[in-house]
PDB file of N, CA and C in Angstrom:
ATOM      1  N   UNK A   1      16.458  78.223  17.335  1.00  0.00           N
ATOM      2  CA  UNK A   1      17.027  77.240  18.218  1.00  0.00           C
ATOM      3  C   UNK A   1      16.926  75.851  17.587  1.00  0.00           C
ATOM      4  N   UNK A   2      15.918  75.296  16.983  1.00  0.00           N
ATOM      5  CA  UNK A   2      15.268  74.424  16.458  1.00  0.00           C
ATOM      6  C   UNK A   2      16.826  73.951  15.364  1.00  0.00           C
ATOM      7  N   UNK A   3      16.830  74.902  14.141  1.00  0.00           N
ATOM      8  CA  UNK A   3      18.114  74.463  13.563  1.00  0.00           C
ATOM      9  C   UNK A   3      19.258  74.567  13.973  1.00  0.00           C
ATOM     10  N   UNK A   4      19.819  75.223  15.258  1.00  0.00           N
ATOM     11  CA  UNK A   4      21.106  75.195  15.838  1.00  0.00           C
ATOM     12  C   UNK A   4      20.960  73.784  16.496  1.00  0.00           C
ATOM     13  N   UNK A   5      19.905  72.782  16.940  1.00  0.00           N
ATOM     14  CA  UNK A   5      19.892  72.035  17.249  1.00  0.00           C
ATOM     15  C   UNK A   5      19.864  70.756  16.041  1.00  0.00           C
ATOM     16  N   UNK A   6      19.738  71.057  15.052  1.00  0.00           N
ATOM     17  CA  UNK A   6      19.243  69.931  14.185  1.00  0.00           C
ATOM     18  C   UNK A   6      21.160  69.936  12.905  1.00  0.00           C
ATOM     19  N   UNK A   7      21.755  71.178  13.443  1.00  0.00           N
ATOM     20  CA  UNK A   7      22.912  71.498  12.978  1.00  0.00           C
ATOM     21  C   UNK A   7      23.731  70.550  13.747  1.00  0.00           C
ATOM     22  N   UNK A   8      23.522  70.991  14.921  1.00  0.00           N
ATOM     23  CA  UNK A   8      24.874  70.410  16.252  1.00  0.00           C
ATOM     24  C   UNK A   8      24.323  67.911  15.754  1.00  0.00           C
ATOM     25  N   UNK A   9      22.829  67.612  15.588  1.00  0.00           N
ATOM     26  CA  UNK A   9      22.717  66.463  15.126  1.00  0.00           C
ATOM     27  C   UNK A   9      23.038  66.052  13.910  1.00  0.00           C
ATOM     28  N   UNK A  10      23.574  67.033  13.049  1.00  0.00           N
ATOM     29  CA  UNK A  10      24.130  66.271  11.633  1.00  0.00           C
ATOM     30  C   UNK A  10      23.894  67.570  10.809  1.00  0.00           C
ATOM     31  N   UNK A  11      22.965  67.953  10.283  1.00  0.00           N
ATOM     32  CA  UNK A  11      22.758  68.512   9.555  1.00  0.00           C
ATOM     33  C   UNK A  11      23.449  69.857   9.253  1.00  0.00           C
ATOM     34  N   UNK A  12      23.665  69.923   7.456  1.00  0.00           N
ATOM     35  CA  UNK A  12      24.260  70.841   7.120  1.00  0.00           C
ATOM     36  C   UNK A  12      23.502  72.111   7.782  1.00  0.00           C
ATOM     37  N   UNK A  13      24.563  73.206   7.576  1.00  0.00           N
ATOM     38  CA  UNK A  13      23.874  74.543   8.185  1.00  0.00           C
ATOM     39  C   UNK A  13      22.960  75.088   7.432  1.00  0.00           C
ATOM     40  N   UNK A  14      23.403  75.420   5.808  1.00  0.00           N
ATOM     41  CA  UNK A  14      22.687  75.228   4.405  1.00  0.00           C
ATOM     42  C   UNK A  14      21.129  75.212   4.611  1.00  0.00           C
ATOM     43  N   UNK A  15      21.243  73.564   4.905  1.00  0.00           N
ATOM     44  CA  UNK A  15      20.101  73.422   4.530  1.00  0.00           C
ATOM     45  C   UNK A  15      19.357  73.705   6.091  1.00  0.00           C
ATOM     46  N   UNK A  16      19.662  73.838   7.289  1.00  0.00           N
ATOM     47  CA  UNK A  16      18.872  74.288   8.528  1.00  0.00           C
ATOM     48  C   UNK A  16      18.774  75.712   8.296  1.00  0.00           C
ATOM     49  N   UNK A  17      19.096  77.048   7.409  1.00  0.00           N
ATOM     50  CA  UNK A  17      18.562  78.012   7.203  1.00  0.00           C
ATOM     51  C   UNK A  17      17.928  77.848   6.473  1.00  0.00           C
ATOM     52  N   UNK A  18      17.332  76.653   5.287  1.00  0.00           N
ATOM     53  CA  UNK A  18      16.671  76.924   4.516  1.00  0.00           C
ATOM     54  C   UNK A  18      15.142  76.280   5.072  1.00  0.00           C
ATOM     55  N   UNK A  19      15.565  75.504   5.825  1.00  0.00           N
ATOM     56  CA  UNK A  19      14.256  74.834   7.307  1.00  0.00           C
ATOM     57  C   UNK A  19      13.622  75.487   7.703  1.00  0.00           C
ATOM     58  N   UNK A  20      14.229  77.126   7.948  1.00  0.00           N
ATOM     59  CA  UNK A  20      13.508  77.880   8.689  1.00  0.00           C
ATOM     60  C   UNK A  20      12.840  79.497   7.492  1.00  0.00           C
ATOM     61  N   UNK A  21      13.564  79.035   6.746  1.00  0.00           N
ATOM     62  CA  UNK A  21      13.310  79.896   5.510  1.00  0.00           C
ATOM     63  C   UNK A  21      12.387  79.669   4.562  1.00  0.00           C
ATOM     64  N   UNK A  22      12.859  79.466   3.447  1.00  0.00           N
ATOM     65  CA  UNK A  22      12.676  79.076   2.000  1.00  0.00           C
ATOM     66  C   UNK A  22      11.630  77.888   2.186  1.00  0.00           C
ATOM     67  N   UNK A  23      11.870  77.255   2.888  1.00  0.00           N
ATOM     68  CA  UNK A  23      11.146  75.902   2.778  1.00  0.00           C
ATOM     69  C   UNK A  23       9.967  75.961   3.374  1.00  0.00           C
ATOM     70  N   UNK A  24       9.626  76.706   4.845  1.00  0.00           N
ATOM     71  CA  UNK A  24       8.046  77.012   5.563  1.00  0.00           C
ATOM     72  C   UNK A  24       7.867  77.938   4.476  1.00  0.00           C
ATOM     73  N   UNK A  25       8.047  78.936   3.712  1.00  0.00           N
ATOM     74  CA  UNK A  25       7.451  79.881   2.765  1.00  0.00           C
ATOM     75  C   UNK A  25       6.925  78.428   1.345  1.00  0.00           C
ATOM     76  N   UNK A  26       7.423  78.351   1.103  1.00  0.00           N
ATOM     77  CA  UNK A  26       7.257  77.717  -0.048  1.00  0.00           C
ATOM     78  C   UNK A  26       6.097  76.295   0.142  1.00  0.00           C
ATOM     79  N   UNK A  27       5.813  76.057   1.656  1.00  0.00           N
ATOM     80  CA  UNK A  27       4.858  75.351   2.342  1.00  0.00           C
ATOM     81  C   UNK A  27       3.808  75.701   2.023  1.00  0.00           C
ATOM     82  N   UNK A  28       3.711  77.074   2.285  1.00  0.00           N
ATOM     83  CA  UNK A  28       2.458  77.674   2.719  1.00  0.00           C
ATOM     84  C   UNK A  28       2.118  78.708   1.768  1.00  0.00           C
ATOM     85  N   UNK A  29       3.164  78.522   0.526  1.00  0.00           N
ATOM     86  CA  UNK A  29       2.572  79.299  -1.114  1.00  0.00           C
ATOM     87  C   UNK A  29       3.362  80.701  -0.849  1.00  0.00           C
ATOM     88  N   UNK A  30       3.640  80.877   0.157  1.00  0.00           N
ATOM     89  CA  UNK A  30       4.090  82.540   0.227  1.00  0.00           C
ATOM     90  C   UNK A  30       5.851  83.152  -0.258  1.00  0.00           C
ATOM     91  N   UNK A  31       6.531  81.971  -1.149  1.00  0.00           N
ATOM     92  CA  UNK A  31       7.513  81.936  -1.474  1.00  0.00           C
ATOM     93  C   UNK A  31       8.204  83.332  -2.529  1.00  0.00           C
ATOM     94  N   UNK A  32       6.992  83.554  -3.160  1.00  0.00           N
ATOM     95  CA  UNK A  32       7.372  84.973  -3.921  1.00  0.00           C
ATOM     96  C   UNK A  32       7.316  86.068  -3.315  1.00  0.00           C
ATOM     97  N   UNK A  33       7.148  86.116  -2.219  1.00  0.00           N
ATOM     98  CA  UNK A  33       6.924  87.158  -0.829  1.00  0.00           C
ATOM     99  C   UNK A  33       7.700  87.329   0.033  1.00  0.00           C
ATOM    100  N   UNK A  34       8.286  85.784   0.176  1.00  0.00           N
ATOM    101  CA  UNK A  34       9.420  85.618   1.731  1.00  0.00           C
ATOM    102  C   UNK A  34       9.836  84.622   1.169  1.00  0.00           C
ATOM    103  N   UNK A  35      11.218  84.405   1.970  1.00  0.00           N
ATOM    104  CA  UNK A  35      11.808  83.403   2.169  1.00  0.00           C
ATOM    105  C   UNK A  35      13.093  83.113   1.541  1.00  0.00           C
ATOM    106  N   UNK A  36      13.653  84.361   0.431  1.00  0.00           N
ATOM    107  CA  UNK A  36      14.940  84.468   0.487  1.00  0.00           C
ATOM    108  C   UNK A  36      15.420  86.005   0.391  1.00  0.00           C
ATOM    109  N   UNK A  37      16.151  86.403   0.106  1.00  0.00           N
ATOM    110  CA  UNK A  37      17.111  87.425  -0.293  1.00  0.00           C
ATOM    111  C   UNK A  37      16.761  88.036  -1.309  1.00  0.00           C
ATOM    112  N   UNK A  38      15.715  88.726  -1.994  1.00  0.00           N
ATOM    113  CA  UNK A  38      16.295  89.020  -3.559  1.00  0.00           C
ATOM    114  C   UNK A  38      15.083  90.372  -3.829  1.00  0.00           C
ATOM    115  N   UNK A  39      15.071  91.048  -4.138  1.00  0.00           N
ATOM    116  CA  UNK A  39      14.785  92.394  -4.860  1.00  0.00           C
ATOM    117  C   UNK A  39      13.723  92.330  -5.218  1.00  0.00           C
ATOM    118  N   UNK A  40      12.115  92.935  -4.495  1.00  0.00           N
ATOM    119  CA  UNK A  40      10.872  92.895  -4.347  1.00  0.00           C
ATOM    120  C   UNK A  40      10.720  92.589  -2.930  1.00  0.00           C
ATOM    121  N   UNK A  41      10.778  91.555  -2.192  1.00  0.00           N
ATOM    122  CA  UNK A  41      10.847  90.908  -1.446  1.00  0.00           C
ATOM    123  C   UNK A  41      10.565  91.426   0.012  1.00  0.00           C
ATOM    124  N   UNK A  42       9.579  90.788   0.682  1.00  0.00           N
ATOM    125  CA  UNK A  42       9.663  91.306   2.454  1.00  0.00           C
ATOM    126  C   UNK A  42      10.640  90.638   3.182  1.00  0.00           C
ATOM    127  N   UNK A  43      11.979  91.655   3.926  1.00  0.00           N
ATOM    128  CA  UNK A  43      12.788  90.661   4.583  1.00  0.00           C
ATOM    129  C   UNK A  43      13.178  91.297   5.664  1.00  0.00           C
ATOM    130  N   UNK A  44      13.486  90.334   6.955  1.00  0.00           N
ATOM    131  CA  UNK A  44      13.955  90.951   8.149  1.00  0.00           C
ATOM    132  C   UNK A  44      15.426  90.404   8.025  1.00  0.00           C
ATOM    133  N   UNK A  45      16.378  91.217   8.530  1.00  0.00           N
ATOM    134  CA  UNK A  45      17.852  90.659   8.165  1.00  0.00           C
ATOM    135  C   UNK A  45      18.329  91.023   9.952  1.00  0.00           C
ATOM    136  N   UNK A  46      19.126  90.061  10.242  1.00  0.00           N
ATOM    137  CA  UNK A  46      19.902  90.231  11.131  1.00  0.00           C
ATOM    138  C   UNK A  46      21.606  90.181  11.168  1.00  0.00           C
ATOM    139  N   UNK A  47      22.294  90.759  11.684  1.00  0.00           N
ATOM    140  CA  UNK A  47      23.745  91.134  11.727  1.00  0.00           C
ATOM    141  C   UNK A  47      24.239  90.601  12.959  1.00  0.00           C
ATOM    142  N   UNK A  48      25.439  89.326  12.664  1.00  0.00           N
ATOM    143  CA  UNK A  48      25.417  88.966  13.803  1.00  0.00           C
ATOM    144  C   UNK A  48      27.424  88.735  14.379  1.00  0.00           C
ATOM    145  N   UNK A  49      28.289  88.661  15.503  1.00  0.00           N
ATOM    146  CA  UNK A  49      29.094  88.508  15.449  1.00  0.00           C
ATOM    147  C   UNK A  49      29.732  87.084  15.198  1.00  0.00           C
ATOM    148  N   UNK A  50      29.110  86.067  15.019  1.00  0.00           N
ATOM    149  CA  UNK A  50      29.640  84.791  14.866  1.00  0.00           C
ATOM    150  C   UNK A  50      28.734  83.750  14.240  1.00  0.00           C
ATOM    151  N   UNK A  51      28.768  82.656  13.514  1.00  0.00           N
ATOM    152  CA  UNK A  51      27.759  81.781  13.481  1.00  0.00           C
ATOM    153  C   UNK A  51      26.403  81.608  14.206  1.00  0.00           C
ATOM    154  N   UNK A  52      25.396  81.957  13.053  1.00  0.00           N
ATOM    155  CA  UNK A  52      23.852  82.579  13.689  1.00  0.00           C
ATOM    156  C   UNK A  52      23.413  81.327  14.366  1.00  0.00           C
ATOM    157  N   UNK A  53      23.711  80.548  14.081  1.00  0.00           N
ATOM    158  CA  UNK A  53      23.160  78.960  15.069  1.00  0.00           C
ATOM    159  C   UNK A  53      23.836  78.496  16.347  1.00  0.00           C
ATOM    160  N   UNK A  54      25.082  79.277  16.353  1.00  0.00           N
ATOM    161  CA  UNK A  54      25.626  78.753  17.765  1.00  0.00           C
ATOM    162  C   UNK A  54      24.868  79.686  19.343  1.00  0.00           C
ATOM    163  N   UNK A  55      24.969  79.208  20.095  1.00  0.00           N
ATOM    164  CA  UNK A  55      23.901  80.133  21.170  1.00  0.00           C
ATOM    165  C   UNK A  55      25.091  80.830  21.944  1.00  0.00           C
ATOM    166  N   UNK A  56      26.307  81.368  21.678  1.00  0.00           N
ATOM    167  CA  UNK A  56      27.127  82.449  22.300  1.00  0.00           C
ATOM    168  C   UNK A  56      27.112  83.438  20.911  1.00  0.00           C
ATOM    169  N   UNK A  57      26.437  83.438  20.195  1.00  0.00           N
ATOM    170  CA  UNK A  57      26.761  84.198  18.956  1.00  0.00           C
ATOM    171  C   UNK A  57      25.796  85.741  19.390  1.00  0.00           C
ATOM    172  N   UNK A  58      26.036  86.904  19.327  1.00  0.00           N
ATOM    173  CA  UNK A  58      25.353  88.035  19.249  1.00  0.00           C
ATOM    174  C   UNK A  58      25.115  88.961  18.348  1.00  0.00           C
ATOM    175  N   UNK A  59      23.618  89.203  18.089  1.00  0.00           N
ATOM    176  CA  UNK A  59      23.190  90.200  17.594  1.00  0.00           C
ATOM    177  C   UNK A  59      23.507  91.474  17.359  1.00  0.00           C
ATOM    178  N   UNK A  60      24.288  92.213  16.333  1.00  0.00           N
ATOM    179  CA  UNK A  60      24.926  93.508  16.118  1.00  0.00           C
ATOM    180  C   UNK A  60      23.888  94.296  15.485  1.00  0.00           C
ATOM    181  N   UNK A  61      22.980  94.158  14.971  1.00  0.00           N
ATOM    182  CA  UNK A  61      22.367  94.825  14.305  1.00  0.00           C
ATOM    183  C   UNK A  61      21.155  93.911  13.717  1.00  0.00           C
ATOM    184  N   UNK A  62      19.609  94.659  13.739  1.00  0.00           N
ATOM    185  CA  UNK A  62      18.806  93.890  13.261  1.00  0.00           C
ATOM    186  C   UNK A  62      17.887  94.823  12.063  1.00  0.00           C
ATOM    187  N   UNK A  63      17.476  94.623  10.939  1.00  0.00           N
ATOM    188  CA  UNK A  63      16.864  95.226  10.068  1.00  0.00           C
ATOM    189  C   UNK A  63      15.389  94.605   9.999  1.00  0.00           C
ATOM    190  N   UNK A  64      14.336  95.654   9.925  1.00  0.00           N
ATOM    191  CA  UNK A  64      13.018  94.846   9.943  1.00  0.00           C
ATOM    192  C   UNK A  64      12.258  95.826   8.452  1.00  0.00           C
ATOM    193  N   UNK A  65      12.288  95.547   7.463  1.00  0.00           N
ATOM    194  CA  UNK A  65      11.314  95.851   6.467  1.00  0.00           C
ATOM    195  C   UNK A  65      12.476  97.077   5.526  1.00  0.00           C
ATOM    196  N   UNK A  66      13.728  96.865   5.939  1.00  0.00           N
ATOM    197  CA  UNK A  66      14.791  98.022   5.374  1.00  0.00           C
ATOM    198  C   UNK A  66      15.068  98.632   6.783  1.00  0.00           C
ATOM    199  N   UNK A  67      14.410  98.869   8.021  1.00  0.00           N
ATOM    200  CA  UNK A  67      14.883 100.050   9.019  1.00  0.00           C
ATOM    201  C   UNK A  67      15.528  99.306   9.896  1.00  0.00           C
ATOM    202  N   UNK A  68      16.540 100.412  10.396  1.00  0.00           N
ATOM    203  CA  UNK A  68      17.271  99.883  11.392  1.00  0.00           C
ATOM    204  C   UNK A  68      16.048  99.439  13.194  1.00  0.00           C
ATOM    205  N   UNK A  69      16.389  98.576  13.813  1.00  0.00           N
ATOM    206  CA  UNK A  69      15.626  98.342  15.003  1.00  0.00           C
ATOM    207  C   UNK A  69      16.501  98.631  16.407  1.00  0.00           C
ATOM    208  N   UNK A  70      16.756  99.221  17.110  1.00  0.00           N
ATOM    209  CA  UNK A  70      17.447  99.681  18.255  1.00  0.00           C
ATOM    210  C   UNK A  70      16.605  98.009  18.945  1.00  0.00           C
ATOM    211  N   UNK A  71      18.451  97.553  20.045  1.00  0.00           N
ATOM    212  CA  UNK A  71      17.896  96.501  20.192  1.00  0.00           C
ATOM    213  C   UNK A  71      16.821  96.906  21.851  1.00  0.00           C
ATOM    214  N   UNK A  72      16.092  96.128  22.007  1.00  0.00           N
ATOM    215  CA  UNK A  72      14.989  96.162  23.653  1.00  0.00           C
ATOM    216  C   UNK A  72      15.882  95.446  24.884  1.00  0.00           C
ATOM    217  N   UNK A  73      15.570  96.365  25.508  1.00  0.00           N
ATOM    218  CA  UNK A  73      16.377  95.553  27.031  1.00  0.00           C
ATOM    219  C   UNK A  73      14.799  94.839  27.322  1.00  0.00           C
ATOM    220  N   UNK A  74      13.785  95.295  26.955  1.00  0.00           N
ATOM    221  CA  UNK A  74      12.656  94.998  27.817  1.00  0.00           C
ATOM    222  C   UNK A  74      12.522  93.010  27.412  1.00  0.00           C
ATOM    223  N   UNK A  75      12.360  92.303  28.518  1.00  0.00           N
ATOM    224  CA  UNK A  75      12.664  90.876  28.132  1.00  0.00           C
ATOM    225  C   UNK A  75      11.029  90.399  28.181  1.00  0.00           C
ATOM    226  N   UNK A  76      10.137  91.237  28.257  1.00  0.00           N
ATOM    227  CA  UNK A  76       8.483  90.655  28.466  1.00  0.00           C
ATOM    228  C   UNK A  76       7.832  90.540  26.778  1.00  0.00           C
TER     229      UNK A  76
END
């Protein structure tokens, strides 16, 4: 929410995935571990129907560690 909000105030989209990415990993040393895309790597990926920052956009599919995740109705 944080970068769909800091998107809609100016900021490229670019760099508000990399706000929430690349950049807290690379904070906190854990950058060769997380924080982008690339082959070794721990990553959760999500599949989505429209721009991941706008708040009408939905979730098609979510991947957590390579497996598929069936989505939860449960909202607790």
């Amino acid at each position: 929410m944080c970068a769909g909000l800091a998107i809609k105030s100016g900021m490229e989209p670019f760099e508000a995935l990399k706000a929430i990415t690349i950049n807290p990993a690379r904070h906190i040393g854990i950058e060769e571990r997380v924080g982008t895309l690339e082959v070794g790597k721990d990553a959760d990926i999500v599949l989505a129907d429209g721009e991941i920052f706008e708040s009408l956009t939905n979730v098609v599919k979510t991947f957590i560690d390579g497996n598929p995740v069936e989505p939860s109705l449960n909202t607790h």
